[in-house]
Structure formats: structure tokens, C-alpha cells
PDB file of N, CA and C in Angstrom:
ATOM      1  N   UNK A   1      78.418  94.232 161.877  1.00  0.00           N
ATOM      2  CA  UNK A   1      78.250  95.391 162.724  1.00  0.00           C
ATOM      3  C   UNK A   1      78.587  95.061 164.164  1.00  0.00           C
ATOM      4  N   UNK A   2      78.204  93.641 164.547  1.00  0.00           N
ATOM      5  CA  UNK A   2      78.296  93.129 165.813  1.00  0.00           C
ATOM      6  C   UNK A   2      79.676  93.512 166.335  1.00  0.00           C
ATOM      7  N   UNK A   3      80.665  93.017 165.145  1.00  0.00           N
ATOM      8  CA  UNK A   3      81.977  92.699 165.427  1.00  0.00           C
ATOM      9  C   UNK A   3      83.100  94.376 165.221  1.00  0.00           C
ATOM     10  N   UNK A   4      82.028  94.938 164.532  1.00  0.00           N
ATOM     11  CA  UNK A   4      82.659  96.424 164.280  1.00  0.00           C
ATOM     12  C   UNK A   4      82.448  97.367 165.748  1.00  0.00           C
ATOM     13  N   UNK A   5      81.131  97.250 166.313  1.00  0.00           N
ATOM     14  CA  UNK A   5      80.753  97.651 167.575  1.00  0.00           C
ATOM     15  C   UNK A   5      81.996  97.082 168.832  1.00  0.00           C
ATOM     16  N   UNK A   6      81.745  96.009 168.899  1.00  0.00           N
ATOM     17  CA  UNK A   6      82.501  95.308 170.068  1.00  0.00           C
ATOM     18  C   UNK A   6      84.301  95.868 169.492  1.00  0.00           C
ATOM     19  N   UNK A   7      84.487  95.943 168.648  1.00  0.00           N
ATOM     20  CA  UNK A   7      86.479  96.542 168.252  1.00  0.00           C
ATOM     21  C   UNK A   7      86.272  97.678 168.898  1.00  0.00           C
ATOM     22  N   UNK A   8      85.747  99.205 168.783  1.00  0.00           N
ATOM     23  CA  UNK A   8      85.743 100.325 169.440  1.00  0.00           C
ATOM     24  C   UNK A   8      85.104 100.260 170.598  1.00  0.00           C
ATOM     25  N   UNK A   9      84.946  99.115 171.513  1.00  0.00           N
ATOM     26  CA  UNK A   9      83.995  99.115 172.439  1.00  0.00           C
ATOM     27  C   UNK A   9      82.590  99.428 173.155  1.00  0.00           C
ATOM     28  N   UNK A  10      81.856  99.216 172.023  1.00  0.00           N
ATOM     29  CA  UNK A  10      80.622  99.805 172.165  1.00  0.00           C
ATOM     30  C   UNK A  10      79.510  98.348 172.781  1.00  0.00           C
ATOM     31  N   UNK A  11      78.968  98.453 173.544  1.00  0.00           N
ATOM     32  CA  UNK A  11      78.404  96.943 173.736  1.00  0.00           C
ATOM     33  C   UNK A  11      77.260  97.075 173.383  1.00  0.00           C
ATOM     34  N   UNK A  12      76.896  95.778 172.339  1.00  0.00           N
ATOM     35  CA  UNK A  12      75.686  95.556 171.892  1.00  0.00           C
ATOM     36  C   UNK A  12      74.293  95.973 172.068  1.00  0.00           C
ATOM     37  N   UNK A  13      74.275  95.880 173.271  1.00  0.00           N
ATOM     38  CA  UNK A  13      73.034  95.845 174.208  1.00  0.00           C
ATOM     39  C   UNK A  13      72.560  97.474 174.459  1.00  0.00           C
ATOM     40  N   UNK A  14      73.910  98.243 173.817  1.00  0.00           N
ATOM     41  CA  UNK A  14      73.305  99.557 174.150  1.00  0.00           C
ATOM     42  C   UNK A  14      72.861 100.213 172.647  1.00  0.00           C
ATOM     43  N   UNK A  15      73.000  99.395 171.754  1.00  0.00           N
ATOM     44  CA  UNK A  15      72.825  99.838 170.424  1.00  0.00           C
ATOM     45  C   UNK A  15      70.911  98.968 170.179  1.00  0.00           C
ATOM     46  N   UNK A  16      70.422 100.204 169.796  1.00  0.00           N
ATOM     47  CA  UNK A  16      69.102  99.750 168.945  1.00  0.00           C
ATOM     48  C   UNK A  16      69.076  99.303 167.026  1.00  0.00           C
ATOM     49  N   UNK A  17      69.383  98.630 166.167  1.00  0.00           N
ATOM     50  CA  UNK A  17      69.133  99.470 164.769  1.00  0.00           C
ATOM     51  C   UNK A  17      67.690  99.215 164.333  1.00  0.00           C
ATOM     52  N   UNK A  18      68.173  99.779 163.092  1.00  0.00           N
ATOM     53  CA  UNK A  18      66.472 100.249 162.730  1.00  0.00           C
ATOM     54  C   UNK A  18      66.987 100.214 161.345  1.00  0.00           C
ATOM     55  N   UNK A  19      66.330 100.185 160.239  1.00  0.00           N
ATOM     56  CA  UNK A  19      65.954 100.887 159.118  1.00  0.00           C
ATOM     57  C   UNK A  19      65.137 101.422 158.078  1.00  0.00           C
ATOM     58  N   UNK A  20      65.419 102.141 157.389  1.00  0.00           N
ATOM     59  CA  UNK A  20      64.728 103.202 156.976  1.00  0.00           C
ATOM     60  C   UNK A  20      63.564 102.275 156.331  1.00  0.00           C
ATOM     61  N   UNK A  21      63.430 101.300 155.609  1.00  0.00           N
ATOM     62  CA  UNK A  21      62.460 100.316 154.978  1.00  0.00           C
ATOM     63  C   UNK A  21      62.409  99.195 155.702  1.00  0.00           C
ATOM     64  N   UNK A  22      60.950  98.522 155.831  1.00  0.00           N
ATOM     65  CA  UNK A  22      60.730  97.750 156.848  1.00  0.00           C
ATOM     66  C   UNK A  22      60.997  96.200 155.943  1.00  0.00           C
ATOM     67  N   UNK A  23      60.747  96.073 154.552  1.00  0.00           N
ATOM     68  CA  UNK A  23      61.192  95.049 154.078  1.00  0.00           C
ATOM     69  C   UNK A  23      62.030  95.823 153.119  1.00  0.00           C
ATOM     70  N   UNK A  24      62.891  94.284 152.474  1.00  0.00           N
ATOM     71  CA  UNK A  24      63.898  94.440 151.477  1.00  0.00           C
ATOM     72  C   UNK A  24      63.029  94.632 149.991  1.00  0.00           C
ATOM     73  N   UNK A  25      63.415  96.150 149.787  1.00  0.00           N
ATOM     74  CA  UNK A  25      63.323  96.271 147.939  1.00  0.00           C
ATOM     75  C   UNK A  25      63.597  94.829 147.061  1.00  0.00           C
ATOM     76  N   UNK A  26      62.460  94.392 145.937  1.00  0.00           N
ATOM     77  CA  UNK A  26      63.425  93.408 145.312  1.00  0.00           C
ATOM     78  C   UNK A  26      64.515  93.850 145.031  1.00  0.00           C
ATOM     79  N   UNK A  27      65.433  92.442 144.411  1.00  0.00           N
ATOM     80  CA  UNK A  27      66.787  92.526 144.305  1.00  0.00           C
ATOM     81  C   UNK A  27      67.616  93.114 145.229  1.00  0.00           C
ATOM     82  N   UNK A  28      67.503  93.286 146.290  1.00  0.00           N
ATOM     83  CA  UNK A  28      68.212  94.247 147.088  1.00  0.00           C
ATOM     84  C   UNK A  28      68.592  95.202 146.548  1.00  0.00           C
ATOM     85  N   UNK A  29      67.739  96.199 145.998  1.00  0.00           N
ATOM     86  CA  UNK A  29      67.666  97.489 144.967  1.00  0.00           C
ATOM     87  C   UNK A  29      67.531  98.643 146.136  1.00  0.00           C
ATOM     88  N   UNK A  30      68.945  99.542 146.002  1.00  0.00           N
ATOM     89  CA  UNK A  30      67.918 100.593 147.428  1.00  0.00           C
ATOM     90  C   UNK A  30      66.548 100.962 147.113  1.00  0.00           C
ATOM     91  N   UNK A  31      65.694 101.499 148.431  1.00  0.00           N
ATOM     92  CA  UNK A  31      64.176 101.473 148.319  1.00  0.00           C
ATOM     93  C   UNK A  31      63.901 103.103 146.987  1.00  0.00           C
ATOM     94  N   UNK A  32      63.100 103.285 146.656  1.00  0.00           N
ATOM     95  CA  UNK A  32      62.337 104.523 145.777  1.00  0.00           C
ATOM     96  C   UNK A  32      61.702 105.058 146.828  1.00  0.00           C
ATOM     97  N   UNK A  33      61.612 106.828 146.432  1.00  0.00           N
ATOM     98  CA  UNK A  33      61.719 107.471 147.442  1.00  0.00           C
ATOM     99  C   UNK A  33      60.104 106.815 148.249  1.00  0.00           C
ATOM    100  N   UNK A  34      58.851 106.250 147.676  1.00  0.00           N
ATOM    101  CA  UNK A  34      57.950 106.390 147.417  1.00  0.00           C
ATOM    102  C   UNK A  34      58.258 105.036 148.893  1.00  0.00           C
ATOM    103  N   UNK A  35      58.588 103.961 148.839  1.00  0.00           N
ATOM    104  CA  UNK A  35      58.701 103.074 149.546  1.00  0.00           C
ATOM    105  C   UNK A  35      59.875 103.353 150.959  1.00  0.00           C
ATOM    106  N   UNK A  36      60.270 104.393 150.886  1.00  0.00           N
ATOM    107  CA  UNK A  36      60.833 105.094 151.954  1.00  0.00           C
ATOM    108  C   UNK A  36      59.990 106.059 152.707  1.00  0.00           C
ATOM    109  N   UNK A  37      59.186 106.414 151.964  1.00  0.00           N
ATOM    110  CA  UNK A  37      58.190 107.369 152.757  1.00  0.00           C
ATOM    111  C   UNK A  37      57.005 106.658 153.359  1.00  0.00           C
ATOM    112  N   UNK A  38      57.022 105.363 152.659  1.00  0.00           N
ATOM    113  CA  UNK A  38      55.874 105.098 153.139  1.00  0.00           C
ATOM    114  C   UNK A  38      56.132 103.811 154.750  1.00  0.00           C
ATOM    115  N   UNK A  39      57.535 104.218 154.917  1.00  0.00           N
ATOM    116  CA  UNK A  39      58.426 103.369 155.968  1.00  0.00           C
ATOM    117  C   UNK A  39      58.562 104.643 157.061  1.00  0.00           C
ATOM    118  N   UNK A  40      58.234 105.794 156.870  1.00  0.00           N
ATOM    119  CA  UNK A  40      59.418 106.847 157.457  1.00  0.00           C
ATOM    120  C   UNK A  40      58.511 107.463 158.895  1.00  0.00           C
ATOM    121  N   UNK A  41      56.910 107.305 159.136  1.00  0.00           N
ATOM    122  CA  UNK A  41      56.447 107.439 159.866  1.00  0.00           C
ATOM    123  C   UNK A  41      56.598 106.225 160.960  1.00  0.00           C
ATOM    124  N   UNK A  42      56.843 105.043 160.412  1.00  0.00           N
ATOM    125  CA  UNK A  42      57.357 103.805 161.278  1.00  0.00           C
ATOM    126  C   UNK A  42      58.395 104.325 161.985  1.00  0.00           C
ATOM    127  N   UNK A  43      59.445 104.513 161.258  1.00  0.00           N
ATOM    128  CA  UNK A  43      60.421 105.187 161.372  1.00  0.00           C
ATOM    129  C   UNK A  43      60.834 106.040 163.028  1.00  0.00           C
ATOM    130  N   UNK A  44      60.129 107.090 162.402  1.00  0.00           N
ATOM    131  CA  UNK A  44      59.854 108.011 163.287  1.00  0.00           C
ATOM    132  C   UNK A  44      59.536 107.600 164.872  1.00  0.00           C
ATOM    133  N   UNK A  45      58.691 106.517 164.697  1.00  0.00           N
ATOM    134  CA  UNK A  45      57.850 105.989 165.620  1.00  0.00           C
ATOM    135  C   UNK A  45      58.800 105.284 167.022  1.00  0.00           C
ATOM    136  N   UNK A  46      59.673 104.634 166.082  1.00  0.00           N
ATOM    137  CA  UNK A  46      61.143 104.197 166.526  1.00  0.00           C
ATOM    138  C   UNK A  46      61.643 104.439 167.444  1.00  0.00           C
ATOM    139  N   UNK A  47      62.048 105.835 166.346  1.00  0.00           N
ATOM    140  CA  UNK A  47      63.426 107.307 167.418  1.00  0.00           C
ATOM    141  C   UNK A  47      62.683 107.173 168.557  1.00  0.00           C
ATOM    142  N   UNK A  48      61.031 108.016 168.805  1.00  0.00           N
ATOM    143  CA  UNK A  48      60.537 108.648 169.701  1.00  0.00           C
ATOM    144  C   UNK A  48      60.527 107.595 170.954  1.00  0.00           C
ATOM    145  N   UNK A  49      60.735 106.396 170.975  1.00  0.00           N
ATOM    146  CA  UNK A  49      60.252 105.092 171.627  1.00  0.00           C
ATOM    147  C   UNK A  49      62.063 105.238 172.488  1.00  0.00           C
ATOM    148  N   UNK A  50      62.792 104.716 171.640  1.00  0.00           N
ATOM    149  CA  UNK A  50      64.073 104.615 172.080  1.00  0.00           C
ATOM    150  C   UNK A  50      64.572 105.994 172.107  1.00  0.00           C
ATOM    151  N   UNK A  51      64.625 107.081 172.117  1.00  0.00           N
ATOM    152  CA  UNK A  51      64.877 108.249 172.739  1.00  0.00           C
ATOM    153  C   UNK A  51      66.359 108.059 172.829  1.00  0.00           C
ATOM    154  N   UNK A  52      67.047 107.821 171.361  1.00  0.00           N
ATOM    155  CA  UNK A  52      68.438 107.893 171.294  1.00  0.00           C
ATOM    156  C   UNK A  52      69.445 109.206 171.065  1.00  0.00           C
ATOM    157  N   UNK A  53      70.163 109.293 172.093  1.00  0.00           N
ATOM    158  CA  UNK A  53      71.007 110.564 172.266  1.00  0.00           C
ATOM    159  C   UNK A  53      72.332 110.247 170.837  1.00  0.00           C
ATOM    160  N   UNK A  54      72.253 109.363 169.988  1.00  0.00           N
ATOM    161  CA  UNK A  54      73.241 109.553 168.836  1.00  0.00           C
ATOM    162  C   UNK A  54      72.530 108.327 168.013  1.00  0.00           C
ATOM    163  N   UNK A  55      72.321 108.712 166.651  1.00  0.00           N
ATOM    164  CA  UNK A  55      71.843 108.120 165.627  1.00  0.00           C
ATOM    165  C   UNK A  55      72.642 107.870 164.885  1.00  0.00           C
ATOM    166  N   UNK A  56      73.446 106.507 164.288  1.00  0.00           N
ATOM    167  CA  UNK A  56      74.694 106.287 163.216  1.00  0.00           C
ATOM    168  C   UNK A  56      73.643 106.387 161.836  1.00  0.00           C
ATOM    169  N   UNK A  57      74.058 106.928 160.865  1.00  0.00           N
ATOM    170  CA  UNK A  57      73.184 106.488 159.880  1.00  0.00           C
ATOM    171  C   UNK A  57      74.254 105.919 158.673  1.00  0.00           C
ATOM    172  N   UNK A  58      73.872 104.741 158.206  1.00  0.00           N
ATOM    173  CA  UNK A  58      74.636 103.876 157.902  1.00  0.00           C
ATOM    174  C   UNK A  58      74.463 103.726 156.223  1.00  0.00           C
ATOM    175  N   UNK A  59      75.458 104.809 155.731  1.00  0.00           N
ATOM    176  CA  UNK A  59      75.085 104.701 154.037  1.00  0.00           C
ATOM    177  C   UNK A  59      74.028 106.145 153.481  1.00  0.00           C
ATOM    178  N   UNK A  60      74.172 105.943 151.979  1.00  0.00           N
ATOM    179  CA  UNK A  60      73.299 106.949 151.634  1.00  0.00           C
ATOM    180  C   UNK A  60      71.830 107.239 151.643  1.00  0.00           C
ATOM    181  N   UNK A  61      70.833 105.913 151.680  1.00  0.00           N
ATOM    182  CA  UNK A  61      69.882 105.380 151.745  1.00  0.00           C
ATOM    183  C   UNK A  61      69.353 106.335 153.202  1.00  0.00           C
ATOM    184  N   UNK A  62      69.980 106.058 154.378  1.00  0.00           N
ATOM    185  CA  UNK A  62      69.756 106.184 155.590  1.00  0.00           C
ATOM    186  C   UNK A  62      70.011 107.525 155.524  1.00  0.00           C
ATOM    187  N   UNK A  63      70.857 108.633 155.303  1.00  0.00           N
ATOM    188  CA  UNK A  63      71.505 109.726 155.126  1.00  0.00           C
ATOM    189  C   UNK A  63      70.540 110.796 154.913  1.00  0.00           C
ATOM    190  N   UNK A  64      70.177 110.748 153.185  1.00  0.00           N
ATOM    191  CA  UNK A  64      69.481 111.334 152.717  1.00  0.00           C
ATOM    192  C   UNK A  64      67.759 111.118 153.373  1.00  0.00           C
ATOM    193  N   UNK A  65      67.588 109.924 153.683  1.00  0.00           N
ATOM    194  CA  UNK A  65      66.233 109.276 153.858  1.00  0.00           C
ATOM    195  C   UNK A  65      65.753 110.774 155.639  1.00  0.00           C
ATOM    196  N   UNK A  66      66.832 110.481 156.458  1.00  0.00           N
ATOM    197  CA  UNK A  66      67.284 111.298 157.556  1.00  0.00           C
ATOM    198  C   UNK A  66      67.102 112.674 157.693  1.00  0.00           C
ATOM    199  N   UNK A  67      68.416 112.991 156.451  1.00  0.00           N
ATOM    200  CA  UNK A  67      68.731 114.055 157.172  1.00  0.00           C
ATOM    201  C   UNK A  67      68.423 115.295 155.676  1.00  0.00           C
ATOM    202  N   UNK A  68      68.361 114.158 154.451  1.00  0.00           N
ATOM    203  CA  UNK A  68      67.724 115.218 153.358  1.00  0.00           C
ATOM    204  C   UNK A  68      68.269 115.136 152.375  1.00  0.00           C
ATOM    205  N   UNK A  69      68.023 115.266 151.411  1.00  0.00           N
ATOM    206  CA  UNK A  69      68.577 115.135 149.865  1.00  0.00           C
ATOM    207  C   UNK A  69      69.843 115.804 149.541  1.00  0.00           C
ATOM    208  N   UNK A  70      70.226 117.089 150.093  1.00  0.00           N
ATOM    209  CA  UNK A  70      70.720 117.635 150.289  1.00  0.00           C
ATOM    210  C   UNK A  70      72.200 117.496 150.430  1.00  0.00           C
ATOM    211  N   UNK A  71      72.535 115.903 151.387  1.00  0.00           N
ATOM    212  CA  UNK A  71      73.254 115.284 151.898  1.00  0.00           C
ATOM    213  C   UNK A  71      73.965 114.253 150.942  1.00  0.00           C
ATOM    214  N   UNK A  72      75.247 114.707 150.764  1.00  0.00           N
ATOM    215  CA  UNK A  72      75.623 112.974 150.336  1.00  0.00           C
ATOM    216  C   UNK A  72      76.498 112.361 151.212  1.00  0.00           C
ATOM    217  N   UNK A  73      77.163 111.209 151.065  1.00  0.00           N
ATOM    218  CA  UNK A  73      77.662 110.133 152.290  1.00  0.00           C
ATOM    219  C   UNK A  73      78.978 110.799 152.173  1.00  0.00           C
ATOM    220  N   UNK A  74      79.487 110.821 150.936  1.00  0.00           N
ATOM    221  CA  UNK A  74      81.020 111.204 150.727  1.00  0.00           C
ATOM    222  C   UNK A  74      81.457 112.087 151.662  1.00  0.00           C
ATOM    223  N   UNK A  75      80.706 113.487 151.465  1.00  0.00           N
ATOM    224  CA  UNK A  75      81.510 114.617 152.192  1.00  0.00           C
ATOM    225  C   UNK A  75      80.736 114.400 153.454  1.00  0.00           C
ATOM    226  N   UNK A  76      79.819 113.960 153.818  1.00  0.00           N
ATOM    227  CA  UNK A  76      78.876 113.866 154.863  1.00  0.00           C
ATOM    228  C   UNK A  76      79.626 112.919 156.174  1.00  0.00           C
ATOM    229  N   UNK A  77      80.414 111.617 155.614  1.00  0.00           N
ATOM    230  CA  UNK A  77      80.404 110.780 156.621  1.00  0.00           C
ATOM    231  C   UNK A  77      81.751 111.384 157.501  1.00  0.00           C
ATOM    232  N   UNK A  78      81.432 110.981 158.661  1.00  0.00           N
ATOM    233  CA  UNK A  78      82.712 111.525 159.898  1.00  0.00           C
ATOM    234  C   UNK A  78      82.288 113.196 160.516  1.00  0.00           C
ATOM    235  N   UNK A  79      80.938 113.617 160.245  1.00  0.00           N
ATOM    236  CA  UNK A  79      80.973 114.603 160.314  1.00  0.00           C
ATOM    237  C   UNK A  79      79.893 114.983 161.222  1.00  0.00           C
ATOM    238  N   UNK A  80      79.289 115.174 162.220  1.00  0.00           N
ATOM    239  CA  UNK A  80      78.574 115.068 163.618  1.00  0.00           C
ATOM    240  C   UNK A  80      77.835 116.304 162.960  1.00  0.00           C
ATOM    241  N   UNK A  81      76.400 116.027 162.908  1.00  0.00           N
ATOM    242  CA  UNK A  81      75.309 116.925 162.392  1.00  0.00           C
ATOM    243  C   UNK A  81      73.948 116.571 163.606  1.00  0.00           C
ATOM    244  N   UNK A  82      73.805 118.117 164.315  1.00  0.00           N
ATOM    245  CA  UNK A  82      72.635 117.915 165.613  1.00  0.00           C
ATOM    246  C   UNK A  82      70.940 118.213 164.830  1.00  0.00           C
ATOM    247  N   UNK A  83      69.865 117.662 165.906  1.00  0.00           N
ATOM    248  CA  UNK A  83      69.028 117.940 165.343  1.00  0.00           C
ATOM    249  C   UNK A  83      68.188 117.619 166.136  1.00  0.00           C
ATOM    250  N   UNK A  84      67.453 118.524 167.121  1.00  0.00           N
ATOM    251  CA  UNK A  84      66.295 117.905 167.764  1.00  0.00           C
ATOM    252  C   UNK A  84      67.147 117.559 169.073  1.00  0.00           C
ATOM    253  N   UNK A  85      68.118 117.870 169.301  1.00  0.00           N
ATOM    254  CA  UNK A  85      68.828 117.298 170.517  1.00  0.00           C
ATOM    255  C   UNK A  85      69.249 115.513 170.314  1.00  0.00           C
ATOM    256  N   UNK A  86      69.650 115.334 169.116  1.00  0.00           N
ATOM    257  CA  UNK A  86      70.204 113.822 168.544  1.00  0.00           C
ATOM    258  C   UNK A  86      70.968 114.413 167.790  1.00  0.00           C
ATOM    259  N   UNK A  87      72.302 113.355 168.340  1.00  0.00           N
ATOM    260  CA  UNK A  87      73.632 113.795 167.285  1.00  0.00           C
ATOM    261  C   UNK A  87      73.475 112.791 166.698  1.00  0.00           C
ATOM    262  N   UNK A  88      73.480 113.197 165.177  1.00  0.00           N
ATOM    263  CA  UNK A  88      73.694 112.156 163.552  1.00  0.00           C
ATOM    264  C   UNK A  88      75.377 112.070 163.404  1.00  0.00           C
ATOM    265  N   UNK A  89      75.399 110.543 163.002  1.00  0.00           N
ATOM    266  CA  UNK A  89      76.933 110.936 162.552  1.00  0.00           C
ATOM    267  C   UNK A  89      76.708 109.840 161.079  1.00  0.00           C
ATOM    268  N   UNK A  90      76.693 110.468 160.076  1.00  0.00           N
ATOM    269  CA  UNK A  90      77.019 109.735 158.766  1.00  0.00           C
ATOM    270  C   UNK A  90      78.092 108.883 158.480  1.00  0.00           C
ATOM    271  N   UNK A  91      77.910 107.338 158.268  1.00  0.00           N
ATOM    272  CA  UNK A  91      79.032 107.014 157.953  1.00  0.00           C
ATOM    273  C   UNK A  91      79.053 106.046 156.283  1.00  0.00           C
ATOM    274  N   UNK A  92      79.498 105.150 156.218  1.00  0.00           N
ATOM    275  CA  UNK A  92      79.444 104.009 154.643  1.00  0.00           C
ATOM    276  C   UNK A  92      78.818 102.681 155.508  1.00  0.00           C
ATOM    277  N   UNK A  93      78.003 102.370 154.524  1.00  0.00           N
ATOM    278  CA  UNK A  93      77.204 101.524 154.842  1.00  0.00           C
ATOM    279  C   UNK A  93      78.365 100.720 155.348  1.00  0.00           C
ATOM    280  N   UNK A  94      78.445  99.553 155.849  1.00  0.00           N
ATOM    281  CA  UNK A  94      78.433  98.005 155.885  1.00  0.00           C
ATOM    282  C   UNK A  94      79.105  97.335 154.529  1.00  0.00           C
ATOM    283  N   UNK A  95      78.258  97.423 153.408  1.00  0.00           N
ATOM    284  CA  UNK A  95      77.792  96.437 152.272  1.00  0.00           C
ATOM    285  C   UNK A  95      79.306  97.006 151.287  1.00  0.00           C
ATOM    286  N   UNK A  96      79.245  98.840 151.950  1.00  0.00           N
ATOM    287  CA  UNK A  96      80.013  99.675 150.624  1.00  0.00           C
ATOM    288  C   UNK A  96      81.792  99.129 151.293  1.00  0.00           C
ATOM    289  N   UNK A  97      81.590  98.670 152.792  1.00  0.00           N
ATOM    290  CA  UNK A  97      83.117  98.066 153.329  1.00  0.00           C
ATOM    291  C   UNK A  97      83.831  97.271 152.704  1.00  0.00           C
ATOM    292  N   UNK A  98      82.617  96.261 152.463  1.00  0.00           N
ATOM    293  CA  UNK A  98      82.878  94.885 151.629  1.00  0.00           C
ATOM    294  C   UNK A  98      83.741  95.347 150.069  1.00  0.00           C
ATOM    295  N   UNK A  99      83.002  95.963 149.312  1.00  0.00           N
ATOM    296  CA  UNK A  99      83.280  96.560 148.175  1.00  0.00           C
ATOM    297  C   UNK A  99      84.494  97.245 147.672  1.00  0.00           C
ATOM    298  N   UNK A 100      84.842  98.105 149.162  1.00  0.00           N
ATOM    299  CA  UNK A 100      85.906  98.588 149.083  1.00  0.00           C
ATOM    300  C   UNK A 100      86.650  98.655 150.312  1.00  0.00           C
ATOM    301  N   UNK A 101      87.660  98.157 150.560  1.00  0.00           N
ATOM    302  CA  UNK A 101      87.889  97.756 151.764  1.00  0.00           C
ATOM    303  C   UNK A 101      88.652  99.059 152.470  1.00  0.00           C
ATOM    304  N   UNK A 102      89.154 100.366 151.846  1.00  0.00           N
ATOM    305  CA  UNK A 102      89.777 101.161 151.949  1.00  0.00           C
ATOM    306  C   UNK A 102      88.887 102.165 152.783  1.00  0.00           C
ATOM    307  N   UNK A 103      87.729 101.518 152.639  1.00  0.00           N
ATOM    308  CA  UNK A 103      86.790 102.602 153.605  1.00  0.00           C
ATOM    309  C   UNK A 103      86.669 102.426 154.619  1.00  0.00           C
ATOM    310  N   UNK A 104      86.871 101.295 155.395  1.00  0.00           N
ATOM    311  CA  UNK A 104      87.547 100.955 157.247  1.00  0.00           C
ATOM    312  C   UNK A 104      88.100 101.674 157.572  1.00  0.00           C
ATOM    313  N   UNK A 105      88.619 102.196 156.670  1.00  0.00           N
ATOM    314  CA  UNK A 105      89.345 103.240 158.089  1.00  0.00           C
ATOM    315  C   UNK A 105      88.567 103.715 158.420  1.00  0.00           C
ATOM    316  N   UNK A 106      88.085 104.828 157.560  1.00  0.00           N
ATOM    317  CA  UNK A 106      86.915 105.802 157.592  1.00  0.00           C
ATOM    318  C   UNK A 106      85.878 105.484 158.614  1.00  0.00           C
ATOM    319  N   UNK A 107      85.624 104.228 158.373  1.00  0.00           N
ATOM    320  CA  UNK A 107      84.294 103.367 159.236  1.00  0.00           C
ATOM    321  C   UNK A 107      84.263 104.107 160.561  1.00  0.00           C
ATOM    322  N   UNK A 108      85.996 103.324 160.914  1.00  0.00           N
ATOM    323  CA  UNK A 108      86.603 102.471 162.262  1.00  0.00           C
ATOM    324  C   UNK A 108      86.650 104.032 163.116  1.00  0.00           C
ATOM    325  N   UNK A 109      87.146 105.374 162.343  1.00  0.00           N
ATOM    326  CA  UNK A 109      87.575 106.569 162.754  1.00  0.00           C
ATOM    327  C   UNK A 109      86.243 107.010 163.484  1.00  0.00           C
ATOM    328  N   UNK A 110      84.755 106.692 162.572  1.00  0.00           N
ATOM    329  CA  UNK A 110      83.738 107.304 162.971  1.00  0.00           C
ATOM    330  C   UNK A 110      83.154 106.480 163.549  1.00  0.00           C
ATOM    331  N   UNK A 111      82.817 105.388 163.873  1.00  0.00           N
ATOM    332  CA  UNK A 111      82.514 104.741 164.668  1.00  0.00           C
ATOM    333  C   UNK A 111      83.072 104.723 166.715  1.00  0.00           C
ATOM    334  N   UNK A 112      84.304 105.254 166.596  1.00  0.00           N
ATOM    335  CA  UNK A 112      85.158 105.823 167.669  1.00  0.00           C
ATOM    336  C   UNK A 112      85.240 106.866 167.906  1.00  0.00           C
ATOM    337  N   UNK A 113      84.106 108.032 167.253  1.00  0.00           N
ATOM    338  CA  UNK A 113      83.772 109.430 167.603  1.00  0.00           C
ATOM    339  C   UNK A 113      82.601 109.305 167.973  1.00  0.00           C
ATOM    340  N   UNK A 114      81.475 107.884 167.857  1.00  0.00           N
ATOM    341  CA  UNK A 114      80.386 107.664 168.368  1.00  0.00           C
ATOM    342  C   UNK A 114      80.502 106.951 169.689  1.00  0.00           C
ATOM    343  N   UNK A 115      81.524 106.206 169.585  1.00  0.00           N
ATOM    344  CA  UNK A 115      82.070 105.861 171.055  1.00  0.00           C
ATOM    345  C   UNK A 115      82.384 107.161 172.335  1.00  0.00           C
ATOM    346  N   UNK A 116      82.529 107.450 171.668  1.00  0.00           N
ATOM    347  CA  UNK A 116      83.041 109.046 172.332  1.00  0.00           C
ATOM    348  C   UNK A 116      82.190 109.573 172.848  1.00  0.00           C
ATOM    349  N   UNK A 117      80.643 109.479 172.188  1.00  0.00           N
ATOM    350  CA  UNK A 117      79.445 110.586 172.458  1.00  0.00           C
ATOM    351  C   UNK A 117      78.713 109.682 174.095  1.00  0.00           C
ATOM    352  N   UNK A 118      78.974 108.026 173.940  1.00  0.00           N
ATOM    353  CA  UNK A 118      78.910 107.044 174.822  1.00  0.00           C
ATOM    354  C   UNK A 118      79.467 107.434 176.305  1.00  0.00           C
ATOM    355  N   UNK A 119      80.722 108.035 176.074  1.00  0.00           N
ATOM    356  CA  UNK A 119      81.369 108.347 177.359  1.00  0.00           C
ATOM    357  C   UNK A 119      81.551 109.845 177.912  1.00  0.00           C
ATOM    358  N   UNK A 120      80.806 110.355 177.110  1.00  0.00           N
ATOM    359  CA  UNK A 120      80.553 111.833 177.414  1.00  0.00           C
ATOM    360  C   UNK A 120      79.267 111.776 178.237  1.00  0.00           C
TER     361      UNK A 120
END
């Protein structure tokens, strides 16, 4: 992420992350909704502290956990959704880059529309 931030110019120091579960599910299994909820008032606790004017949410886990079941990553990511006066921008995890490498672009495109919200 370090190295994905610093390519579109975003500097470190202005990025907080967070996620939705405070430890790792065994197996690195995404969390059940049950162990997401019971993370999500932490959560919360977070946003209100760092008072971030754009939230990346990184994958489906983060997405749905966010912004609602409702949501999936596919049609969701690249796509600037407000809420509370915080712009969400959905993108593919990290992990799903590795997997498939065809999704950088995608990443790199939305990651440089969050750059954007930086210099606005």
C-alpha cells in the first residue's frame, strides 16, 4: 500500500488505515458477520477521532462491512459514494492484486481519483 500510495502521490503521513476487524480471523478466513460487528463500534470510534474527509475501502469485507450488504466490490469499485459528509471510494483489496494482476489498473485509476479529493 506504502508503495501504491507514494506512485499516485499521496504521502504516507496523511493516510490513517484501519480495519474493519481488530484481529485476524483464523486462517486468514474473511471475518463472520458476527466478528465484524463486534469490531464495528471500534470502528466507528476511529472515523470520529480522525475526522477523515475520504475513506478508501479496500475489498469486499470493508465495502459491505461500510457501506452495506447491498454493495458489491465489482460494480462498486471506482465509484465515489458520500455519506455523512465522507467520500467512500470502493476499490480491490491489496491481496485480490496479487491474485490477479489485471486489477492494477483498476487499483491505480482509483486510487488517483482519491488523490484528486487530496487536492481539491
Amino acid at each position: 500500500m506504502d508503495e501504491a500510495f507514494k506512485g499516485v502521490g499521496i504521502n504516507r503521513d496523511e493516510v490513517y488505515i484501519a480495519n474493519v476487524v481488530k484481529c485476524r480471523p483464523p486462517g486468514n478466513r474473511n471475518p463472520e458477520a458476527d466478528e465484524a460487528e463486534a469490531c464495528l463500534d471500534y470502528l466507528r470510534s476511529q472515523v470520529l477521532l480522525v475526522q477523515p474527509k475520504v475513506i478508501v475501502l479496500l475489498g469486499s469485507v470493508a465495502l459491505k462491512n461500510i457501506l452495506g450488504e447491498e454493495f458489491g466490490i465489482t460494480a462498486s469499485r471506482g465509484k465515489w459514494v458520500e455519506r455523512k459528509q465522507i467520500k467512500y471510494m470502493p476499490t480491490w483489496h491489496p491481496a485480490a492484486l496479487l491474485r490477479d494482476e489485471s486489477k492494477k489498473i483498476d487499483f491505480w485509476k482509483d486510487l488517483k481519483e482519491v488523490k484528486k479529493q487530496f487536492e481539491s
